[in-house]
Structure formats: C-alpha cells, structure tokens
Protein backbone atom coordinates (compact mmCIF):
# COMPACT_ATOMS: atom_id res chain seq x y z
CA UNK A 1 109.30 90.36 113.07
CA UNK A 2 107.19 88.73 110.73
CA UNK A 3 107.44 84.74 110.48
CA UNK A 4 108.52 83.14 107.15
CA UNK A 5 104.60 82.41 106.49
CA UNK A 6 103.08 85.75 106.61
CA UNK A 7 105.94 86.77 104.48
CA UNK A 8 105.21 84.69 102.10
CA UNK A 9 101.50 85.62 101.94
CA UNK A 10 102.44 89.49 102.33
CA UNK A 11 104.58 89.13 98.76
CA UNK A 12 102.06 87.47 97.37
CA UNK A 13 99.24 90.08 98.34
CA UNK A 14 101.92 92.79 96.55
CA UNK A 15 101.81 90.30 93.55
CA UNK A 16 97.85 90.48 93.42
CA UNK A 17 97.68 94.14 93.90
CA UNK A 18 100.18 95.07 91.11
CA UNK A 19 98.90 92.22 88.91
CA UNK A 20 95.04 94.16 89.63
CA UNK A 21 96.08 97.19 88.84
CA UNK A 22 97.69 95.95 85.33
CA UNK A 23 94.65 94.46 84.46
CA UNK A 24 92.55 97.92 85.67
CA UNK A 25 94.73 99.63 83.24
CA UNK A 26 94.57 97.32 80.17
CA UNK A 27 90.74 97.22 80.84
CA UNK A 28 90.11 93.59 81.55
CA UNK A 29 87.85 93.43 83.66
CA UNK A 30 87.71 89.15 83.79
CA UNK A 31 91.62 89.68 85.04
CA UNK A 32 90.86 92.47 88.07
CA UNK A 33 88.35 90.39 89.01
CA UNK A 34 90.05 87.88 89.83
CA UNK A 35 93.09 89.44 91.23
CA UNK A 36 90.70 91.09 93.36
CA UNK A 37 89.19 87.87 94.68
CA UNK A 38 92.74 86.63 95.19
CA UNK A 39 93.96 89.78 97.26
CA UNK A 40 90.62 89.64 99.77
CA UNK A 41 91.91 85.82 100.30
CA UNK A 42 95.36 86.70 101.22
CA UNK A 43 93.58 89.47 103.43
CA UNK A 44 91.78 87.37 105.32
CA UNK A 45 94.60 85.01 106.28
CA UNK A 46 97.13 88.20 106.80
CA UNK A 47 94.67 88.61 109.46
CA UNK A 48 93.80 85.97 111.03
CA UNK A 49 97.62 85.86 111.72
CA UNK A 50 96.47 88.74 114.39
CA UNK A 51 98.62 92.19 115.12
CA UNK A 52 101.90 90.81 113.27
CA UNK A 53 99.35 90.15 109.96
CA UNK A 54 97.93 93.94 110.51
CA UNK A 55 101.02 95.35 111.01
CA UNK A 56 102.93 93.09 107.86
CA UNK A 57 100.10 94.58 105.52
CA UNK A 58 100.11 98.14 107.00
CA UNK A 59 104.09 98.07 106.26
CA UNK A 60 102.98 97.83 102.70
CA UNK A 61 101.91 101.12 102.62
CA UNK A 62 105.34 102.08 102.71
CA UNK A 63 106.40 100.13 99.21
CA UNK A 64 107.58 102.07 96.75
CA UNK A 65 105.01 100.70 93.67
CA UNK A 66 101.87 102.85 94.46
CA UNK A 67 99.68 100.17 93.45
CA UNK A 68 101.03 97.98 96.42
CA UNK A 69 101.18 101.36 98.66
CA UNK A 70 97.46 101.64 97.33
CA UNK A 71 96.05 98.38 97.97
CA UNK A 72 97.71 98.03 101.49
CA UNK A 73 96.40 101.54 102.71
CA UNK A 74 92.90 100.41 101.73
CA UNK A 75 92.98 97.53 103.48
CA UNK A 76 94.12 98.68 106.38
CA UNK A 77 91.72 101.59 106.85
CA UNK A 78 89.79 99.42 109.68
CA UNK A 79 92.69 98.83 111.34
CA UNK A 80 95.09 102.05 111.03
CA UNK A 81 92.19 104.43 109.59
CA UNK A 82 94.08 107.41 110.20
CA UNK A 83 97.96 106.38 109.24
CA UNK A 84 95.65 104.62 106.67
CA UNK A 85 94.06 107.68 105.30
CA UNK A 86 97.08 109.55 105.01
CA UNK A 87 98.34 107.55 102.70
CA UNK A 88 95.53 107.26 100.36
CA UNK A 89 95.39 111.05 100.69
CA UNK A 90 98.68 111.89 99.39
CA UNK A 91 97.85 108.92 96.70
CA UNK A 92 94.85 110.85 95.47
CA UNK A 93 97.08 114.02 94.56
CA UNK A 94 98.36 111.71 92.14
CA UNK A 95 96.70 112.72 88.48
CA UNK A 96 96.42 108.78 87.59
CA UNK A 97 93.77 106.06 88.23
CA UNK A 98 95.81 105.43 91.48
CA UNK A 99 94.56 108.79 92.48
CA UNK A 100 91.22 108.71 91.57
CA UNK A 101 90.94 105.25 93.32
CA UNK A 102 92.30 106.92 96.32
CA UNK A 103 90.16 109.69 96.32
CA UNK A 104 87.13 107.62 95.98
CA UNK A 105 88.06 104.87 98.54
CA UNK A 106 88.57 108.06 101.07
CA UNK A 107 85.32 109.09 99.87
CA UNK A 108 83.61 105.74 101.02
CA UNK A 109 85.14 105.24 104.29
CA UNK A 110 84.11 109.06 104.87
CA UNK A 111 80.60 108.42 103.68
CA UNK A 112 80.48 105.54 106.32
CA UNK A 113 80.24 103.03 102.94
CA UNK A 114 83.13 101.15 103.73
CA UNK A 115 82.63 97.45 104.28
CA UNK A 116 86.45 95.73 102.79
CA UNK A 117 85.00 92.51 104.59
C-alpha cells in the first residue's frame, strides 16, 4: 500500500516522464532538460521512502503510456535489474525513439555504464 505522499510524488514522476518525452520529440532540448532534472528529484525522494518507494516506481512499469513504462523500468534497473530489463527489452522492439532509448539504456547497464545516481 503506498501512503498518500509517495502517491503523490509517483504521479508526479509519470508527469515528468511523459512531459520529457514530449519535449524529446518536439526537439527541445532546454524542456528535456529540465524534465529530466525534475524526474531524478522525484527519484531520489521515491527512494528514500525505502521498499514501498522502489516498489511504487517499479509498478510504473506496468502503465500503459510507454514513456511512463520507459522511464520507470530505467530507473529501477538497480533495484529490479532483471524484471527491469524485461521491460525495456520488449520496449526496444518498439520501432520509435521509445525503442531506441530502450535499446540503448539496456546497452549501458550491459556495458557496466550505468550510473542513474
């Protein structure tokens, strides 16, 4: 059960991560910048709110916008690396810039170039 809170920072983190990808695809980079900054926040206190905040985010994986199912599987690859990779591997089938961004975050973490912190 996840507390009122972490809810609250868990909708906002699918916000961020569907706002970043809208700005990825209209090419602004000023705008996925900052998204990006803003979904690394919420990460860090998701959290810090221990195993609930881990388990809140990896739930996301499961949302039905891939951007959100995206972002949530990356971020959760040090926690849940192989329920993690799974779903950034049947996200890279996907012949979009979802897919490609899966395929090369799956490519990092294999690589051993992973650092989300």
């Amino acid at each position: 059960m996840v507390n009122e809170k972490l809810a609250r920072i868990l909708y906002r983190f699918e916000i961020a991560a569907k706002a970043h990808y809208a700005a990825l695809e209209e090419m602004n980079a000023e705008e996925a910048e900052h998204q990006a900054r803003v979904i690394s926040q919420l990460y860090a206190r998701i959290v810090s709110s221990g195993e609930q905040g881990r388990q809140g985010l990896f739930l996301l994986t499961l949302n039905a916008d891939k951007a959100v199912c995206g972002m949530a599987a990356v971020y959760s690859l040090r926690y849940r690396p192989e329920e993690a990779l799974a779903v950034l591997r049947r996200l890279s089938m996907e012949e979009d810039l979802i897919g490609f961004r899966a395929g090369f975050a799956i490519q990092r973490w294999e690589a051993g170039e992973w650092d989300i912190d």
